[in-house]
Protein backbone atom coordinates (compact mmCIF):
# COMPACT_ATOMS: atom_id res chain seq x y z
CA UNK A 1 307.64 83.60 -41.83
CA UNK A 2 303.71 84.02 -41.78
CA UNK A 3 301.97 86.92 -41.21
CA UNK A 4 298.46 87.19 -39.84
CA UNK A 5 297.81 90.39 -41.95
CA UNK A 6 298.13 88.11 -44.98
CA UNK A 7 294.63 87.15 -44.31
CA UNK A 8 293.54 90.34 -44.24
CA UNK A 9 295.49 91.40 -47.75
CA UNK A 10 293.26 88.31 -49.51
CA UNK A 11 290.44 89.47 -48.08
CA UNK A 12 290.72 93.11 -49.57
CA UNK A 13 291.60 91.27 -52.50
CA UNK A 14 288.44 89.66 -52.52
CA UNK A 15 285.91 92.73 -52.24
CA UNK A 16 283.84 93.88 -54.53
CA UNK A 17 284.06 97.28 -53.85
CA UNK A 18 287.73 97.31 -53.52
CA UNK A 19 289.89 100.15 -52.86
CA UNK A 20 293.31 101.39 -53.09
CA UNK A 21 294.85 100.09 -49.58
CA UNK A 22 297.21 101.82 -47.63
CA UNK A 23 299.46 100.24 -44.70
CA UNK A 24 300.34 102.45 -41.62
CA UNK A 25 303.17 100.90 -38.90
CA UNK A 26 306.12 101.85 -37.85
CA UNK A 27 309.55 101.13 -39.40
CA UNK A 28 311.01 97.55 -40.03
CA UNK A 29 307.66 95.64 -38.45
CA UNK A 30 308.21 93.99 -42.20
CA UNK A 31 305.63 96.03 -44.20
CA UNK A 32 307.85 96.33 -47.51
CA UNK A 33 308.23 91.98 -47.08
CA UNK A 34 304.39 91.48 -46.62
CA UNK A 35 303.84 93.64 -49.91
CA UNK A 36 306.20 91.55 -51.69
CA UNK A 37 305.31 88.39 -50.88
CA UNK A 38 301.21 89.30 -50.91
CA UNK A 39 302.44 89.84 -54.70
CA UNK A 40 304.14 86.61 -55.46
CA UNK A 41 301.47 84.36 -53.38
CA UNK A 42 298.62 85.64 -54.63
CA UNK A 43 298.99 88.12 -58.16
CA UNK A 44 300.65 86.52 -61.22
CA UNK A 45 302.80 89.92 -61.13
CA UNK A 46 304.12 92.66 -59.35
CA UNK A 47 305.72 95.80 -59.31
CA UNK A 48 307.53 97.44 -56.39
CA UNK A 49 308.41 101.06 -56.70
CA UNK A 50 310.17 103.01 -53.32
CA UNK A 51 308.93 106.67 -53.65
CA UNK A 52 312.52 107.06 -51.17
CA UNK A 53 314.56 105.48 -53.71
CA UNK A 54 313.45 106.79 -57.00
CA UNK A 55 312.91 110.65 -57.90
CA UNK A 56 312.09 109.61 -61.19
CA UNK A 57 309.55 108.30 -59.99
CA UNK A 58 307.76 110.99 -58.07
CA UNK A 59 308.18 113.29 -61.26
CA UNK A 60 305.40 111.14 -62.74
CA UNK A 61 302.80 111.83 -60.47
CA UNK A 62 304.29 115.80 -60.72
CA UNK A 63 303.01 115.62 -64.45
CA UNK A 64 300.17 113.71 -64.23
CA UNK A 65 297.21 112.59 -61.56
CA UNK A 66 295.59 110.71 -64.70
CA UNK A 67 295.99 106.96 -63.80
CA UNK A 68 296.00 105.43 -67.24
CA UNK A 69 299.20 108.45 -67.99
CA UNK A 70 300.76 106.85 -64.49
CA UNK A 71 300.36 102.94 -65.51
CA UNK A 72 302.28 103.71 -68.39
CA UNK A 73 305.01 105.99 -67.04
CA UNK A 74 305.34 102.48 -64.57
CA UNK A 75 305.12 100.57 -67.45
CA UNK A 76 308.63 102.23 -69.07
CA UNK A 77 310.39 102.81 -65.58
CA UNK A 78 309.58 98.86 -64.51
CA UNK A 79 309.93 97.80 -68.67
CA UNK A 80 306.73 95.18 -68.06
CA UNK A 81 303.33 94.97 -68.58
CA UNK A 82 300.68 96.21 -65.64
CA UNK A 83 297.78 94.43 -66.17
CA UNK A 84 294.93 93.98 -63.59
CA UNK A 85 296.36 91.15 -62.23
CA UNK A 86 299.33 93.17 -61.57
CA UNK A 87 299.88 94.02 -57.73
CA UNK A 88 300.95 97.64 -57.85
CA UNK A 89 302.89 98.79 -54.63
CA UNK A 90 303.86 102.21 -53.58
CA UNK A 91 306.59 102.37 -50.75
CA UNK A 92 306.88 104.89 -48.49
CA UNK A 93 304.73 106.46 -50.31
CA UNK A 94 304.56 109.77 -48.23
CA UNK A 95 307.46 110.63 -49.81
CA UNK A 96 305.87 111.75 -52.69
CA UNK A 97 302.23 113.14 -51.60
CA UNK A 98 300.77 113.31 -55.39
CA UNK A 99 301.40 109.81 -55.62
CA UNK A 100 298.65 109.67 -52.17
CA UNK A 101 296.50 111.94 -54.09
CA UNK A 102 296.65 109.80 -57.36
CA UNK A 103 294.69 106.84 -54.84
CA UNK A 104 291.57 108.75 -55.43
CA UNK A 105 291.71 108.45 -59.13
CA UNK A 106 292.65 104.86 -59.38
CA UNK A 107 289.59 104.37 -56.82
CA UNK A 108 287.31 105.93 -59.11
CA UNK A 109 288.77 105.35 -63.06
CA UNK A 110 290.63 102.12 -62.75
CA UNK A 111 288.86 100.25 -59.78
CA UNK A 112 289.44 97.04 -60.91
CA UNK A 113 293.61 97.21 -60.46
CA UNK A 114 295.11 96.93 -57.27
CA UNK A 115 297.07 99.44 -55.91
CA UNK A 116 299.03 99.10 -52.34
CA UNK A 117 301.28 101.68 -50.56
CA UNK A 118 303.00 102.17 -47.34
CA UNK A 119 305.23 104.39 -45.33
CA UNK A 120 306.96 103.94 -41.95
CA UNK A 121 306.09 107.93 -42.06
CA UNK A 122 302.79 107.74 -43.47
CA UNK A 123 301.33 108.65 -40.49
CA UNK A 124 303.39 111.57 -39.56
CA UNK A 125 302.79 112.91 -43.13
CA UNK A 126 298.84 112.65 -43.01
CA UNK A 127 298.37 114.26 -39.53
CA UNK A 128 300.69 117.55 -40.69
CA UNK A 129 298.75 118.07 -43.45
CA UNK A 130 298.83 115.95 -46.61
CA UNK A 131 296.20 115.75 -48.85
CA UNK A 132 294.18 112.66 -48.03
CA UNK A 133 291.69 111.16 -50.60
CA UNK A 134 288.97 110.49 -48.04
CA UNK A 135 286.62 107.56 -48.83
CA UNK A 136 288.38 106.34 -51.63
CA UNK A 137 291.15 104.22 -50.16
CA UNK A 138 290.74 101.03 -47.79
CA UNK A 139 293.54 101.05 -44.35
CA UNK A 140 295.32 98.35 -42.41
CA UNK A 141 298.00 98.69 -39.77
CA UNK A 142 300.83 96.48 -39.22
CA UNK A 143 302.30 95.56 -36.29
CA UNK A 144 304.97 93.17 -34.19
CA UNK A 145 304.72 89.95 -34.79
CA UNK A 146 302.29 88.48 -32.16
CA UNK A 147 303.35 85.45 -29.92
CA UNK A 148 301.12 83.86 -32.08
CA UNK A 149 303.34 84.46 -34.88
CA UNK A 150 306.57 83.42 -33.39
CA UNK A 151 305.18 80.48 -32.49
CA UNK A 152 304.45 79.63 -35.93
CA UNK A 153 308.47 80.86 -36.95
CA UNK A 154 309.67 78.63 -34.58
CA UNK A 155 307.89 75.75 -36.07
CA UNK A 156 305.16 75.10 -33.83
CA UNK A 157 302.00 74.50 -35.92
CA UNK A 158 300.13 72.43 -34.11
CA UNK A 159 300.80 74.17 -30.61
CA UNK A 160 298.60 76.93 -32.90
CA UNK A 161 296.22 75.01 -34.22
CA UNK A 162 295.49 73.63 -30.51
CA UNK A 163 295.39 77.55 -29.38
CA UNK A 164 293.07 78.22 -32.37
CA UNK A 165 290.52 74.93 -31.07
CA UNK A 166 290.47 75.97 -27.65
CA UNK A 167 291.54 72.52 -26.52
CA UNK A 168 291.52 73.21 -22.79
CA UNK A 169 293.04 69.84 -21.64
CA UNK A 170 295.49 69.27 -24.27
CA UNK A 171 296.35 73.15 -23.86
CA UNK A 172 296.72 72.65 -20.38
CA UNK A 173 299.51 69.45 -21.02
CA UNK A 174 301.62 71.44 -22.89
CA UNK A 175 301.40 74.29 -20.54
CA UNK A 176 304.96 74.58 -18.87
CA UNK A 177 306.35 74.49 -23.03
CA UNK A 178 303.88 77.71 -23.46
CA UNK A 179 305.31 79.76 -20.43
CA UNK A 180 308.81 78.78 -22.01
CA UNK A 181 308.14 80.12 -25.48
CA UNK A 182 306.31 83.29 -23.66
CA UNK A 183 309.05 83.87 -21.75
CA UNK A 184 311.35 83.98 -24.57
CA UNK A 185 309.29 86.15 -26.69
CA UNK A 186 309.44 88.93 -24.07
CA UNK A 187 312.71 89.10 -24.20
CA UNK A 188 313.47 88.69 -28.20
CA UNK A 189 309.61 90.31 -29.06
CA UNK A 190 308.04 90.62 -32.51
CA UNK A 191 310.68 92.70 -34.37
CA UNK A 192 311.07 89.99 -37.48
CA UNK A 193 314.10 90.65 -38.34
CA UNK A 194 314.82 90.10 -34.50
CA UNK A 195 312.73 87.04 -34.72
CA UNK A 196 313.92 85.70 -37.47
CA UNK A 197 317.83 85.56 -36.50
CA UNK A 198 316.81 83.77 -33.27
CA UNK A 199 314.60 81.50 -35.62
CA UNK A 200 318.20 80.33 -36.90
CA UNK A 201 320.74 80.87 -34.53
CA UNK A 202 318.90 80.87 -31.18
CA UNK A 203 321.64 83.31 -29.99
CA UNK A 204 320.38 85.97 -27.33
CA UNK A 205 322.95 88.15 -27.71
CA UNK A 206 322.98 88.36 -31.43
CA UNK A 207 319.27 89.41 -30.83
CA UNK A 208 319.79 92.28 -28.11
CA UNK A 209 322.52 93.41 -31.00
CA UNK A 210 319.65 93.89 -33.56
CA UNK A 211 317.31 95.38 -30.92
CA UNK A 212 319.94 97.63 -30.16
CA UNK A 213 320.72 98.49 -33.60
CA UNK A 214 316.77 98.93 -34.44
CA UNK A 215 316.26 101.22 -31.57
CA UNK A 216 319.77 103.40 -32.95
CA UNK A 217 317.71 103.97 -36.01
CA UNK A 218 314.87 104.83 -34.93
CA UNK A 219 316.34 107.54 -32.50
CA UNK A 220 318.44 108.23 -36.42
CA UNK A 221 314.63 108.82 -37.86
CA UNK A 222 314.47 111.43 -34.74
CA UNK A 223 316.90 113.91 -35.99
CA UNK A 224 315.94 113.44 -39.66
CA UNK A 225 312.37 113.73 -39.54
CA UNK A 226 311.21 115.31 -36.06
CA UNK A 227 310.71 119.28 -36.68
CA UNK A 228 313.67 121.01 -34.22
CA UNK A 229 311.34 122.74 -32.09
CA UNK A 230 309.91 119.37 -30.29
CA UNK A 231 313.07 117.29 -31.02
CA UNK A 232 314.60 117.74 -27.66
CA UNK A 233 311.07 117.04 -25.97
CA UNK A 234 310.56 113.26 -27.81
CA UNK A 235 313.64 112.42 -27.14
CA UNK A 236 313.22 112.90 -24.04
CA UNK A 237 309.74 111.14 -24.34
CA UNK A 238 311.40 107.83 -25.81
CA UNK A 239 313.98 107.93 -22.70
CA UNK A 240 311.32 108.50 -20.47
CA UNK A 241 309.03 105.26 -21.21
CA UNK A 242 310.42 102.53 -19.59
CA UNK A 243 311.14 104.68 -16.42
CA UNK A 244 307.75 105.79 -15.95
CA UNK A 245 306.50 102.49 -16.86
CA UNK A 246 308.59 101.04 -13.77
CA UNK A 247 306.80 102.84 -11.46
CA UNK A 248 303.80 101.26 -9.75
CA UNK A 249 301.51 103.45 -10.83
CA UNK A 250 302.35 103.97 -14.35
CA UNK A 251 300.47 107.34 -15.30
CA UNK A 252 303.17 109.19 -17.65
CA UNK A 253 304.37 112.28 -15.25
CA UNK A 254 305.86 114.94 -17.41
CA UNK A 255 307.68 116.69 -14.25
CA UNK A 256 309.80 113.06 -14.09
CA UNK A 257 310.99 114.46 -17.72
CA UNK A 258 311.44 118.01 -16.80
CA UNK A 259 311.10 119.21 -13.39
CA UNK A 260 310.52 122.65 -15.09
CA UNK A 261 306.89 121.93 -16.74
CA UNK A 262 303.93 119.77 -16.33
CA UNK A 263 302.14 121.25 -18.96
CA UNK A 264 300.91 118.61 -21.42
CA UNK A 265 300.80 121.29 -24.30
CA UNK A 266 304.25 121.37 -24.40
CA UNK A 267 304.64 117.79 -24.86
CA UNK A 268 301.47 117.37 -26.99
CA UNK A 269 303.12 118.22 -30.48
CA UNK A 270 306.05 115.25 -29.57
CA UNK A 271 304.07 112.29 -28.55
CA UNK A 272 301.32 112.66 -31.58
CA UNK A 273 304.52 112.39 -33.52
CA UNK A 274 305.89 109.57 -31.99
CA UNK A 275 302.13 108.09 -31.82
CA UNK A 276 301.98 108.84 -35.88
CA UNK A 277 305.34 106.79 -36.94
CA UNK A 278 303.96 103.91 -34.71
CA UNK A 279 306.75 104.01 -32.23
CA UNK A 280 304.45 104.46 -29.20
CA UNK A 281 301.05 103.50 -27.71
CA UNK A 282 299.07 106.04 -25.50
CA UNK A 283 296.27 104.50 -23.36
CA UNK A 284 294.19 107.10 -22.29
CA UNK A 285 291.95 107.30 -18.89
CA UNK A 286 288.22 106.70 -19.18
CA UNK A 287 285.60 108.20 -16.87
CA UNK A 288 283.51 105.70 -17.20
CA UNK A 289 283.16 102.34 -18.85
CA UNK A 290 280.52 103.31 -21.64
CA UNK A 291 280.39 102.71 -25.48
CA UNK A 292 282.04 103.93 -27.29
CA UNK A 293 285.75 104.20 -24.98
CA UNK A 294 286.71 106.81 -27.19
CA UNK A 295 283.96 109.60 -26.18
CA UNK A 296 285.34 108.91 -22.40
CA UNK A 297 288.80 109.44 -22.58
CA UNK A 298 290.52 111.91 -20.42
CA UNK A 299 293.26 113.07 -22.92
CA UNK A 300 295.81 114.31 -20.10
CA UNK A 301 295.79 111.21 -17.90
CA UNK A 302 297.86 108.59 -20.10
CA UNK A 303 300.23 105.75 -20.32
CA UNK A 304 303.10 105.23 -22.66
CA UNK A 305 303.85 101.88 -23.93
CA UNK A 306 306.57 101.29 -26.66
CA UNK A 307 305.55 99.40 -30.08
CA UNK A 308 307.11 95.92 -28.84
CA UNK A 309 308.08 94.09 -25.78
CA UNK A 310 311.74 93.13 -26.88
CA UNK A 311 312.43 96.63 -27.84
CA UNK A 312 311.15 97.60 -24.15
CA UNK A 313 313.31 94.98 -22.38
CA UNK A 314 316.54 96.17 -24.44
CA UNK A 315 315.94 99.36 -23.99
CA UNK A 316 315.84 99.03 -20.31
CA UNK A 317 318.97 96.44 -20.20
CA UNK A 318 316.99 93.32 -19.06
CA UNK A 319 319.76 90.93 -18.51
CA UNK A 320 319.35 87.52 -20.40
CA UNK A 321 319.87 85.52 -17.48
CA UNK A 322 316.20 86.73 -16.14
CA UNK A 323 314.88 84.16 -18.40
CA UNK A 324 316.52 81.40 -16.10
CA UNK A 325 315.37 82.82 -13.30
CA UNK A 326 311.35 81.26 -13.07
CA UNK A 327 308.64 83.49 -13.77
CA UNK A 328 310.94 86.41 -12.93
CA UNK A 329 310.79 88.36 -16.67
CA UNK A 330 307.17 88.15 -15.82
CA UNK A 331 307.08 90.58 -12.87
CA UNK A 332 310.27 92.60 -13.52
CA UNK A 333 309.61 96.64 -13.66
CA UNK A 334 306.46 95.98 -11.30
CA UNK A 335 305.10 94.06 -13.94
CA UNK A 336 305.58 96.37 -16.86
CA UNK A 337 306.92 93.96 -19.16
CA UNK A 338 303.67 91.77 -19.30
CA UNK A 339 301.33 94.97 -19.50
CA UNK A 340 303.35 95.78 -22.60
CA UNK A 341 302.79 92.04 -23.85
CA UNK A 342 298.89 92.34 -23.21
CA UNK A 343 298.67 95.77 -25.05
CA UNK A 344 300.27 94.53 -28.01
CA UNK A 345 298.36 91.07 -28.05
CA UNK A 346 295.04 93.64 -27.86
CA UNK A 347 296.28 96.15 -30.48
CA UNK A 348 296.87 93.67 -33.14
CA UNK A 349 293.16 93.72 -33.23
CA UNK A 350 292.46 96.44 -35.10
CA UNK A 351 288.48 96.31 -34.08
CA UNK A 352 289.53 96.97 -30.64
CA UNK A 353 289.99 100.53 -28.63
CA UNK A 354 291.71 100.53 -25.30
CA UNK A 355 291.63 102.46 -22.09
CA UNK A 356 292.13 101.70 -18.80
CA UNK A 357 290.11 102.95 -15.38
CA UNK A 358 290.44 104.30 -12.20
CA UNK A 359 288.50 105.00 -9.22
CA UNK A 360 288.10 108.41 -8.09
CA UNK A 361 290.41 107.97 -5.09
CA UNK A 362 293.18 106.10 -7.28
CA UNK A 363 293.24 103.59 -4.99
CA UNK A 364 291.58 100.79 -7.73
CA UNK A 365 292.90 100.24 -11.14
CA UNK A 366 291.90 98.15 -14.19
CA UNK A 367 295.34 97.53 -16.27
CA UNK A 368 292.97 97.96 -19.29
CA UNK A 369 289.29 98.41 -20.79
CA UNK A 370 288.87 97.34 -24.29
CA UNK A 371 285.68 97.69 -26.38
CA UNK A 372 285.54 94.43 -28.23
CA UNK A 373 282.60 94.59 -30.81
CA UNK A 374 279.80 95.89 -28.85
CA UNK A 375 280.84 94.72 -25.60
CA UNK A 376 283.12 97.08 -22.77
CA UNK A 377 285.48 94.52 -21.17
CA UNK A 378 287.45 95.12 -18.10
CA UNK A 379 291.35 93.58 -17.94
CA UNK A 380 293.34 92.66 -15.36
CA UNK A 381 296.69 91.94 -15.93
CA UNK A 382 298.63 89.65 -13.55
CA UNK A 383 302.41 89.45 -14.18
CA UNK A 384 302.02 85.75 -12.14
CA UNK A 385 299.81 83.41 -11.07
CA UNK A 386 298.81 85.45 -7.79
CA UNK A 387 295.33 86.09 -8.80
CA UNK A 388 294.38 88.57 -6.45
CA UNK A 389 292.36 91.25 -8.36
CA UNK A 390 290.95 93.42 -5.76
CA UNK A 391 290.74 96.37 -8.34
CA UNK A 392 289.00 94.30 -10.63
CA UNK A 393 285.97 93.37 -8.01
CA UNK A 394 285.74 97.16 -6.87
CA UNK A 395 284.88 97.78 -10.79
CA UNK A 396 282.84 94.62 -11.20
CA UNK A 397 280.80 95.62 -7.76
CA UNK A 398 280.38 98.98 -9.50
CA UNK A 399 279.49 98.57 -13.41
CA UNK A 400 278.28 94.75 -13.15
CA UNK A 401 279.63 94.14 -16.35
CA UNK A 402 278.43 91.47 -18.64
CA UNK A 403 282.11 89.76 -18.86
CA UNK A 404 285.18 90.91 -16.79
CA UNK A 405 289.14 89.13 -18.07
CA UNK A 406 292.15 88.10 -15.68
CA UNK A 407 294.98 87.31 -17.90
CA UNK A 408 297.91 85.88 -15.61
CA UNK A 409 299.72 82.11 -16.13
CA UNK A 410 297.32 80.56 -14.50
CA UNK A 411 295.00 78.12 -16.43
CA UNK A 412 291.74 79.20 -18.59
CA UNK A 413 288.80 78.71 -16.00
CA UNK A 414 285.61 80.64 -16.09
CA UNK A 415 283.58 81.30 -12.95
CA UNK A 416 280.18 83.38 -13.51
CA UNK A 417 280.98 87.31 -15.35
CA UNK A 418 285.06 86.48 -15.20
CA UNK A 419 287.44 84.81 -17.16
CA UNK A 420 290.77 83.95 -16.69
CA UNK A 421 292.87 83.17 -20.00
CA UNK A 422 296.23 82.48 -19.89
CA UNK A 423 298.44 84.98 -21.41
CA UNK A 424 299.83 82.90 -24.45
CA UNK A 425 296.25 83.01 -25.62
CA UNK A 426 295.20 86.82 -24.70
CA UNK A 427 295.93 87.55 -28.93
CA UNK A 428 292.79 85.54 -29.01
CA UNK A 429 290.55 87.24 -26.57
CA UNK A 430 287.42 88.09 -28.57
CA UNK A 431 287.23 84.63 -29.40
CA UNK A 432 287.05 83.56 -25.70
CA UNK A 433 284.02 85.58 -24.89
């Protein structure tokens, strides 16, 4: 299967200033596989070491920070040749911080090799405390596959390429098979392990058996890696998502968790960790609409999102049948299901920041407000084609902004400031405007 993030990995490739790279997402989104097969498609060699896997290993960097001392301590443990057109990858690398450390000195000694790590954990790692070469390494995050992407698995090419062109009309022809696929990838999402096994067998309930199986793990990770003293609060956390997400207003509550507390500081310490191993989104409030989103947040009025939509609907036991049932997966959970789909499409973009806005009477709400390049763009999201978006005029009344966005299933149209785009083609928003 193809991964968009490929691009990406040739472009790093291609710098001139190039830097050690390091990958951040969250277990089995298939960063290990894109490493690999970044090495065989575009490096006449590489080398895969697990940090997890091999203690030998980490007693290397223990020894020595010197890179030339580490290429050839790889050298014996691999028994071949690292040249400079050797990839060199690091998995989860957190396990052994003096490996993280050793970026710094491959940045500056040996700039011309390339060196790539990862780590489901990496995240979790940096933000309690590990040494961090700062400045001397280049980042990417990984992610679900996007719809785009299982489109592509299943075959569909030229359905992409017509996305990619913008061909209204012929998009518009093959709009009923588009709402088909959409509707399918809600329910199997952008696991690829997920993805691939319907790929071949097209069997629903072999796929809510690996979603079921992925989300076991992760809660596995929980009790191996979460500190015991906020344990018992993210699991509680994780449980809580889809839940609060079902609600019409979806602002995460903590006295829905624990009728005992509502203060956030007690919580605080469990979501950053859940936000670090990738498991979670958190879309923060904004006062105001103003570049950039970040220096507006209010950081105790949230939303929780989970890291993909087919994780979300097995989590909450969406039955298979829905997908029989019209544009029913589309509205189920008041909707929550195609917020989900929107944040991830948006999040993929790693030049984006999203919030979302309300009024001061809570009585208007924009799903989301992303800052795409230099611009500050209001989203609706409509789980149908009922376009109604009276929250969306009460913000475009009172910011007048340059471009507003209704995603829904309705066709692409543009009428003055707003845009509707379909949501099989929201991945591609910044291309739209």
């Amino acid at each position: 299967m193809r991964r968009l993030i490929l691009e990406q990995l040739s472009k790093w490739k291609q710098k001139e200033k190039r830097k050690p790279l390091l990958i951040y997402g969250a277990r089995q989104v298939g960063k290990s596989w894109i490493m690999d097969e970044f090495g065989r498609t575009n490096f006449k060699d590489f080398v895969h070491l697990n940090f997890e896997r091999n203690e030998r290993i980490c007693s290397l960097f223990e020894n020595s920070l010197d890179p030339k001392v580490i290429l050839r301590g790889l050298e014996i443990e691999t028994r071949r040749k690292i040249s400079a057109d050797t990839l060199i990858i690091f998995d989860e690398i957190q396990a052994c911080p003096r490996a993280i450390t050793s970026l710094k000195y491959f940045c500056e000694d040996l700039p011309e090799y390339h060196v790539i790590g990862a780590g489901s954990l990496l995240g979790v790692a940096l933000h309690q405390g590990l040494s961090f070469p700062v400045g001397k390494i280049d980042a990417l995050h990984m992610y679900p596959m996007t719809f785009r992407e299982f489109l592509e698995a299943l075959g569909e090419d030229r359905l992409c390429e017509t996305l990619d062109a913008r061909e209204i009309d012929l998009i518009r022809v093959f709009r009923d098979k588009l709402i088909e696929y959409l509707k399918t990838y809600f329910y199997v999402g952008g696991m690829p392990e997920v993805v691939a096994s319907y790929v071949k067998e097209k069997d629903f309930q072999k796929v809510r058996q690996l979603q079921k199986r992925i989300l076991s793990d992760y809660k596995s990770d929980f009790s191996h890696h979460i500190p015991k003293e906020i344990l018992d609060k993210a699991n509680k956390l994780w449980e809580s998502i889809p839940v609060q997400l079902a609600k019409e207003n979806k602002k995460f509550v903590y006295k829905e968790i624990d009728a005992k507390t509502s203060r956030s500081k007690d919580y605080d310490p469990a979501i950053q960790w859940l936000k670090d191993s990738g498991l979670i989104y958190q879309v923060h409030r904004i006062k105001k609409p103003a570049l950039p989103i970040s220096g507006y947040v209010e950081e105790n009025i949230f939303k929780l999102f989970m890291l993909d939509v087919g994780l979300l609907s097995a989590k909450t036991g969406l039955d298979v049948r829905v997908l029989l049932e019209g544009s029913k997966i589309f509205t189920e959970f008041k909707g929550a299901m195609t917020e989900q789909f929107v944040l991830q499409e948006l999040s993929a973009k790693e030049d984006i920041e999203i919030g979302y806005w309300t009024n001061k009477n809570g009585n208007a709400e924009v799903d989301f407000v992303a800052q795409v390049d230099s611009k500050i763009v209001p989203i609706e999201v409509k789980a149908g084609e009922n376009l109604r978006a009276r929250s969306l005029a009460f913000y475009n009344e009172k910011y007048s902004p340059e471009i507003c966005v209704r995603t829904s299933l309705a066709d692409y149209k543009q009428t003055e400031n707003l845009y509707d785009i379909p949501l099989y083609m929201v991945e591609g928003l910044s291309r739209w405007l």
